[in-house]
N, C-alpha and C. Protein backbone atom coordinates (compact mmCIF):
# COMPACT_ATOMS: atom_id res chain seq x y z
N UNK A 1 0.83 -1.19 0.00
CA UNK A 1 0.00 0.00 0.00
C UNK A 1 0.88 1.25 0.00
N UNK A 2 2.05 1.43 0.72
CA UNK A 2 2.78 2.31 0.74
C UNK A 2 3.94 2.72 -0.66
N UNK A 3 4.14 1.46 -0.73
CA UNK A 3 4.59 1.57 -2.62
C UNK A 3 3.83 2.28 -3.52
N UNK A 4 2.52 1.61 -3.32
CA UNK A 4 1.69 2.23 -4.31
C UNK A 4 1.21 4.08 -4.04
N UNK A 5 1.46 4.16 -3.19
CA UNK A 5 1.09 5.51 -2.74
C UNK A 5 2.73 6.51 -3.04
N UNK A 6 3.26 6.24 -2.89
CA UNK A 6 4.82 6.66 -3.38
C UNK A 6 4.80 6.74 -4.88
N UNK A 7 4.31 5.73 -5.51
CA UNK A 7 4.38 5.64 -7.18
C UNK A 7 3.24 6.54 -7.58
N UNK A 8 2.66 6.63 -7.04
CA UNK A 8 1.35 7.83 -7.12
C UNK A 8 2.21 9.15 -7.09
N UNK A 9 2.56 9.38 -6.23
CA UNK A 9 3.28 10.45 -5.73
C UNK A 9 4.19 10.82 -7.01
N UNK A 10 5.19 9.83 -7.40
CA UNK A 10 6.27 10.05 -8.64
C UNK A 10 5.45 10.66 -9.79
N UNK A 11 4.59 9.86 -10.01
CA UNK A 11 3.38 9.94 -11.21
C UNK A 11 2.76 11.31 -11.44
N UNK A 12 2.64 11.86 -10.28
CA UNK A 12 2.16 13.21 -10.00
C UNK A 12 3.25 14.25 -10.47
N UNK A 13 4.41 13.98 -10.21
CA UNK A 13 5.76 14.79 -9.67
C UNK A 13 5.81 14.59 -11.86
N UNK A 14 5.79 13.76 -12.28
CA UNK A 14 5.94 13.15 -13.58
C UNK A 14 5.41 14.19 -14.72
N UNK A 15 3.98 14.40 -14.19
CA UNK A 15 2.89 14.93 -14.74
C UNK A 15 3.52 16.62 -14.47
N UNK A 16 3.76 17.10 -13.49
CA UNK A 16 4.25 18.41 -13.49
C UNK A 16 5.28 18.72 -14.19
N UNK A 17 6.70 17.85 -14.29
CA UNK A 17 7.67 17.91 -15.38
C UNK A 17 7.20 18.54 -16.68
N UNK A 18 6.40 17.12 -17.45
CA UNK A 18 5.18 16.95 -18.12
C UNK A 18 4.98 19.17 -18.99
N UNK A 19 4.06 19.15 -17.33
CA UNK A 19 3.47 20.70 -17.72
C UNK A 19 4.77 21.71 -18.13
N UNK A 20 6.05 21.44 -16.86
CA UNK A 20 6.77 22.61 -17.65
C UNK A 20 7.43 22.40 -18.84
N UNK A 21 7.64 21.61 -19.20
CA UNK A 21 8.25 21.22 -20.56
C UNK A 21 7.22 21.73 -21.29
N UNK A 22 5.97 21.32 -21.10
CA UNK A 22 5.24 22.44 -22.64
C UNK A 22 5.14 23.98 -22.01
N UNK A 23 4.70 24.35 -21.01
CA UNK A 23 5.44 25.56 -20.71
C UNK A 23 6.48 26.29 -20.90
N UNK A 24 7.89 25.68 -20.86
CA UNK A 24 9.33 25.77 -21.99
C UNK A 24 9.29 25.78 -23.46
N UNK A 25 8.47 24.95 -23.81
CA UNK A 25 8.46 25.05 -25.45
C UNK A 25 7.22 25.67 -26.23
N UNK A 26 6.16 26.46 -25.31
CA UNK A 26 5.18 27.49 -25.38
C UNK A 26 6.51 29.16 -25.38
N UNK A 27 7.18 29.15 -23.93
CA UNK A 27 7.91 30.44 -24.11
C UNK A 27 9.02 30.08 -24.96
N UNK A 28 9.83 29.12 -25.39
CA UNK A 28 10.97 29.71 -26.42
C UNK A 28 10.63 29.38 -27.81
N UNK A 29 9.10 29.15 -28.08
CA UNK A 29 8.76 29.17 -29.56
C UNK A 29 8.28 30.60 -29.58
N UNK A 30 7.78 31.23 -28.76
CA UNK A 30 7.48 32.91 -28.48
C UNK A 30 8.89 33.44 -28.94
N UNK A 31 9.80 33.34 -28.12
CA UNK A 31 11.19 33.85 -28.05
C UNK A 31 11.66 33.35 -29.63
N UNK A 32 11.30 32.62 -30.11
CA UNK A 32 12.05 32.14 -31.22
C UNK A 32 10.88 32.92 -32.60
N UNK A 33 9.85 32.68 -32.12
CA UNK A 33 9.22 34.19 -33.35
C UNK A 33 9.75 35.76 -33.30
N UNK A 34 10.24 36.08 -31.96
CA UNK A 34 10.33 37.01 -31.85
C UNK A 34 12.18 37.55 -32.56
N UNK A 35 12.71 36.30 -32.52
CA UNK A 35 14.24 36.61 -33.00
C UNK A 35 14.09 36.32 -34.40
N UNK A 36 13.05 36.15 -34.78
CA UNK A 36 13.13 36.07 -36.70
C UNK A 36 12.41 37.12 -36.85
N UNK A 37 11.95 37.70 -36.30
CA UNK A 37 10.79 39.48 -36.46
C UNK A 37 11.93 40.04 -36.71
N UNK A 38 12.89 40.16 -35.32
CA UNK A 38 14.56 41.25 -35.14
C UNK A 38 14.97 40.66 -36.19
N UNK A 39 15.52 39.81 -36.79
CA UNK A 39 16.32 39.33 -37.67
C UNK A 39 15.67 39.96 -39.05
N UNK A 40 15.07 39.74 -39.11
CA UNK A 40 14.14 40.26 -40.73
C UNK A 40 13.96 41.76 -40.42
N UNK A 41 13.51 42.62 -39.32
CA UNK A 41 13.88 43.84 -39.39
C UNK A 41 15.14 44.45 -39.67
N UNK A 42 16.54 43.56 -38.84
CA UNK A 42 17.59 43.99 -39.39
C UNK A 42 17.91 43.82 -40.46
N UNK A 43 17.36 42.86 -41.08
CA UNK A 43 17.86 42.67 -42.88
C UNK A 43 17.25 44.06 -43.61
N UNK A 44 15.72 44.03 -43.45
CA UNK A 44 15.28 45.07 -43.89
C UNK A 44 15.99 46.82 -43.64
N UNK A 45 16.02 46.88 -42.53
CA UNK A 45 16.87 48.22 -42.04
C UNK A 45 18.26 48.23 -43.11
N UNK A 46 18.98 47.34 -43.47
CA UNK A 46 19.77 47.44 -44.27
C UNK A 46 19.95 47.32 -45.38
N UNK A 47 18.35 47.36 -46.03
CA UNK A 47 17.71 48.18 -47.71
C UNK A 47 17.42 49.24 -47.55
N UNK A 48 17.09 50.32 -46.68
CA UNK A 48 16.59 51.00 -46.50
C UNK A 48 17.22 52.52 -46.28
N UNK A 49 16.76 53.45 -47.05
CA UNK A 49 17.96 55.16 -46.40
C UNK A 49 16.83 55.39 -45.05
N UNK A 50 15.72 55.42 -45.31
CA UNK A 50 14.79 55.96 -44.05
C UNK A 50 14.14 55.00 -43.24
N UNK A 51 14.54 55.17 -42.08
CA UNK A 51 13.76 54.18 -40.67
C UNK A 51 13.00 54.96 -39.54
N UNK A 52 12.15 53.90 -39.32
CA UNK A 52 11.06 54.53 -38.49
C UNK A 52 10.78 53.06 -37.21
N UNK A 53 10.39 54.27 -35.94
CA UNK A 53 10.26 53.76 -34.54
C UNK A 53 8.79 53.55 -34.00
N UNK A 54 7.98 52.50 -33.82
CA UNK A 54 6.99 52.80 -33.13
C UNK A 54 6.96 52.98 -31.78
N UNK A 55 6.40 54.16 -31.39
CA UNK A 55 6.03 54.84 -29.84
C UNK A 55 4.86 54.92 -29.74
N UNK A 56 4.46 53.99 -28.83
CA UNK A 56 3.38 53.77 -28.34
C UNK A 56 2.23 53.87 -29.45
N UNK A 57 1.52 54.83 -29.74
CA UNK A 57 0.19 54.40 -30.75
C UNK A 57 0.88 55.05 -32.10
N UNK A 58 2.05 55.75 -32.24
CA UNK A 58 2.70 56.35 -33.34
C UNK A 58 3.95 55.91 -33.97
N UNK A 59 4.38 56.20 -35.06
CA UNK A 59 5.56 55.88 -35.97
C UNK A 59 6.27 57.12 -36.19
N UNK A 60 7.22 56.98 -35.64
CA UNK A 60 8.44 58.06 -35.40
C UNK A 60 9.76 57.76 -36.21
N UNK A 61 10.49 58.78 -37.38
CA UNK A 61 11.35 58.28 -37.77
C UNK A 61 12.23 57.99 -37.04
N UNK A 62 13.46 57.38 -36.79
CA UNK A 62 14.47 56.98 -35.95
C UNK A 62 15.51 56.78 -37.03
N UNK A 63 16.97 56.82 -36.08
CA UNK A 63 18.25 57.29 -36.76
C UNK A 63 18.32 55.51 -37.01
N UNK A 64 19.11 55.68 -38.40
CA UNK A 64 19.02 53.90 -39.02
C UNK A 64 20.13 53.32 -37.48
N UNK A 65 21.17 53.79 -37.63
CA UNK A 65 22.14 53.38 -36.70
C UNK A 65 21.85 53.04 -35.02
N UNK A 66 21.11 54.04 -34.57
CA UNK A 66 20.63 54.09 -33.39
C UNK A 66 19.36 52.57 -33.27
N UNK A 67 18.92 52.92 -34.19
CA UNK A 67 17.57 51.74 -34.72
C UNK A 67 18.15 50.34 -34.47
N UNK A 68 19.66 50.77 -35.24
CA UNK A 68 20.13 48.83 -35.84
C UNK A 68 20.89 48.30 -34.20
N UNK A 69 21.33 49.09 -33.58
CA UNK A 69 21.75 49.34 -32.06
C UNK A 69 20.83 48.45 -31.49
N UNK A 70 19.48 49.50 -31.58
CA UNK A 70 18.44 48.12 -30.51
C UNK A 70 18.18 46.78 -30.88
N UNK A 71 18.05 47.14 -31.96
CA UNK A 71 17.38 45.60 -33.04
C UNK A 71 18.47 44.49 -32.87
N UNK A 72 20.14 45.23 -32.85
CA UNK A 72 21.02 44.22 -32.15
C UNK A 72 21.33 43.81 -30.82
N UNK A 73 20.50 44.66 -29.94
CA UNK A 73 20.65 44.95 -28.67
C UNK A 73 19.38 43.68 -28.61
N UNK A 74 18.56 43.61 -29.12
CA UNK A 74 17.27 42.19 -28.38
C UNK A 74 17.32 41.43 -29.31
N UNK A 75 18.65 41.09 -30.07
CA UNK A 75 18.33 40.13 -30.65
C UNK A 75 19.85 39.29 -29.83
N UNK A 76 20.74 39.55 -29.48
CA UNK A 76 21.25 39.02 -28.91
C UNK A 76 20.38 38.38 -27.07
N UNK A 77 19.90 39.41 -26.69
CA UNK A 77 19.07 39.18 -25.42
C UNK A 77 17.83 38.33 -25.69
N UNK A 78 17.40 38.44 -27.09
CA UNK A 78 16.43 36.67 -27.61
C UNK A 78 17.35 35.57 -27.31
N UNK A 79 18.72 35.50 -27.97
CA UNK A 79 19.31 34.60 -28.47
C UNK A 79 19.57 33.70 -27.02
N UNK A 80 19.75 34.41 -25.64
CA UNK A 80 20.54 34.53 -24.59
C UNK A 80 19.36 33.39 -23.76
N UNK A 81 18.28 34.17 -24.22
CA UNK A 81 17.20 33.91 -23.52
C UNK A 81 16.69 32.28 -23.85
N UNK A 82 16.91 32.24 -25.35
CA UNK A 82 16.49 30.92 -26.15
C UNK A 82 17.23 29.77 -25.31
N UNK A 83 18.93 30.18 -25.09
CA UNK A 83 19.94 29.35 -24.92
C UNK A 83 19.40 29.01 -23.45
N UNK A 84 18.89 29.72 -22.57
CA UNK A 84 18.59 29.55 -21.24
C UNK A 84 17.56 28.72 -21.17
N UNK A 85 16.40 29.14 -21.98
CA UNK A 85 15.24 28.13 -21.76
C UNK A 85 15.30 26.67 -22.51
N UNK A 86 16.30 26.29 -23.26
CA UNK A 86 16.71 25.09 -23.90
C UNK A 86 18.11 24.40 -22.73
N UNK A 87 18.26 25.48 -22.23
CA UNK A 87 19.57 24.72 -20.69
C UNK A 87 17.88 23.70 -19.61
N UNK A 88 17.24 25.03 -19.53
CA UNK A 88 16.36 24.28 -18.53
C UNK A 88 15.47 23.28 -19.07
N UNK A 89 15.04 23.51 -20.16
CA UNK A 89 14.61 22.30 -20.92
C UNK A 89 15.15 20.90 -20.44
N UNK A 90 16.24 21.32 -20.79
CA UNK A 90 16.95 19.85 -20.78
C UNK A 90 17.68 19.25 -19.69
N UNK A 91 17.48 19.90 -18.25
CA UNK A 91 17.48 19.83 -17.36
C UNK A 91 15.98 19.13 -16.49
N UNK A 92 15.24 19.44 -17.16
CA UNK A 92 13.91 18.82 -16.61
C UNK A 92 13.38 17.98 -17.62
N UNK A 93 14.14 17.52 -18.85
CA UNK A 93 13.57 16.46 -19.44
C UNK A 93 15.15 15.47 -19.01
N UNK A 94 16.06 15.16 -18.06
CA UNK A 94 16.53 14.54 -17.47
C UNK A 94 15.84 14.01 -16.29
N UNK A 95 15.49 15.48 -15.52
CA UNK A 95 14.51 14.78 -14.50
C UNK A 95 13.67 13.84 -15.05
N UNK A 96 12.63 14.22 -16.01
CA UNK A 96 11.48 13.76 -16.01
C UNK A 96 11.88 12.38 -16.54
N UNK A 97 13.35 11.98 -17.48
CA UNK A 97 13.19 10.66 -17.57
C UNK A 97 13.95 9.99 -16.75
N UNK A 98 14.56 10.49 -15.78
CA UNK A 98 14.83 9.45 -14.46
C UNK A 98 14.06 9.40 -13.75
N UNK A 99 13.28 9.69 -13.78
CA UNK A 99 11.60 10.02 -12.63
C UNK A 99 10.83 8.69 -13.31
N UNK A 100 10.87 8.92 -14.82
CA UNK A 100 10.19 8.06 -15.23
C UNK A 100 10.31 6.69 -14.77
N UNK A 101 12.00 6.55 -15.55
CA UNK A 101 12.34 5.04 -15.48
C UNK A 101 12.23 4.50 -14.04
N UNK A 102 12.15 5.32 -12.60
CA UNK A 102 11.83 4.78 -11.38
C UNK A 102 10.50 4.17 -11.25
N UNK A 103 9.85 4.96 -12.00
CA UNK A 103 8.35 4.66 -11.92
C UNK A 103 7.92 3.33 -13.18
N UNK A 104 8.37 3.20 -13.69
CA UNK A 104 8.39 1.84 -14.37
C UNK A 104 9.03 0.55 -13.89
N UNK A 105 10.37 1.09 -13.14
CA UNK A 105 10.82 0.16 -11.84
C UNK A 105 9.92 -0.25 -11.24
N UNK A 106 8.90 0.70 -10.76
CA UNK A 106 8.31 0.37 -9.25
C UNK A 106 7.43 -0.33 -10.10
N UNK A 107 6.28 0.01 -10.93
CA UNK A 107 5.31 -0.60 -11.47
C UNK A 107 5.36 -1.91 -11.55
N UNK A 108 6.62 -2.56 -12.43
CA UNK A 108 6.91 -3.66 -12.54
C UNK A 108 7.47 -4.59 -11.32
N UNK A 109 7.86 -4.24 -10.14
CA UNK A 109 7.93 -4.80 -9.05
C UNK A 109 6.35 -4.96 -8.49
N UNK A 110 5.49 -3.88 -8.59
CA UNK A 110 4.36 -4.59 -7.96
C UNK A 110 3.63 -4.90 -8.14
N UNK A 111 3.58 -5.44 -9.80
CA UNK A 111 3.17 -6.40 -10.79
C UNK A 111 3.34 -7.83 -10.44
């Protein structure tokens, strides 16, 4: 009875892994649209003589250079961000498959 209540327990612990892993690959597919937006703006910015800033409900020209500054400024801080949430990724899809294989241990023992 106490086995089985422990393997319950893993199963549970399993299922939360489970959630953040699609939680991880919900935010760095976000993060990963958002570094091909920067990326394709910077390509574009560099066809271009005139660039423009949106502020708040308006479009403001902005200096190309100053422009290509930010656009390189969050696209490295995407890139940073991607690399972080693919570290923890794969940090909790270790957990989750040594979690697992315990719980297939146990199953089959109290089979």
């Amino acid at each position: 009875m106490e086995v089985q209540k422990e393997t319950e327990e893993k199963i549970s612990q399993l299922q939360m892994f489970e959630q953040s892993l699609q939680s991880f690959l919900g935010q760095k597919q976000q993060f990963q649209i958002q570094l091909v937006e920067t990326e394709s703006a910077l390509s574009e910015l560099a066809n271009t003589n005139k660039a423009y800033k949106i502020v708040g409900n308006i479009m403001v020209e902005a200096g190309k250079d100053e422009l290509k500054a930010d656009l390189q400024s969050r696209k490295e801080m995407l890139e940073i961000r991607i690399r972080t949430m693919e570290k923890q990724e794969a940090q909790v899809r270790e957990k989750a498959s040594k979690l697992q294989s315990e719980i297939l241990k146990k199953i089959k023992k109290e089979e």
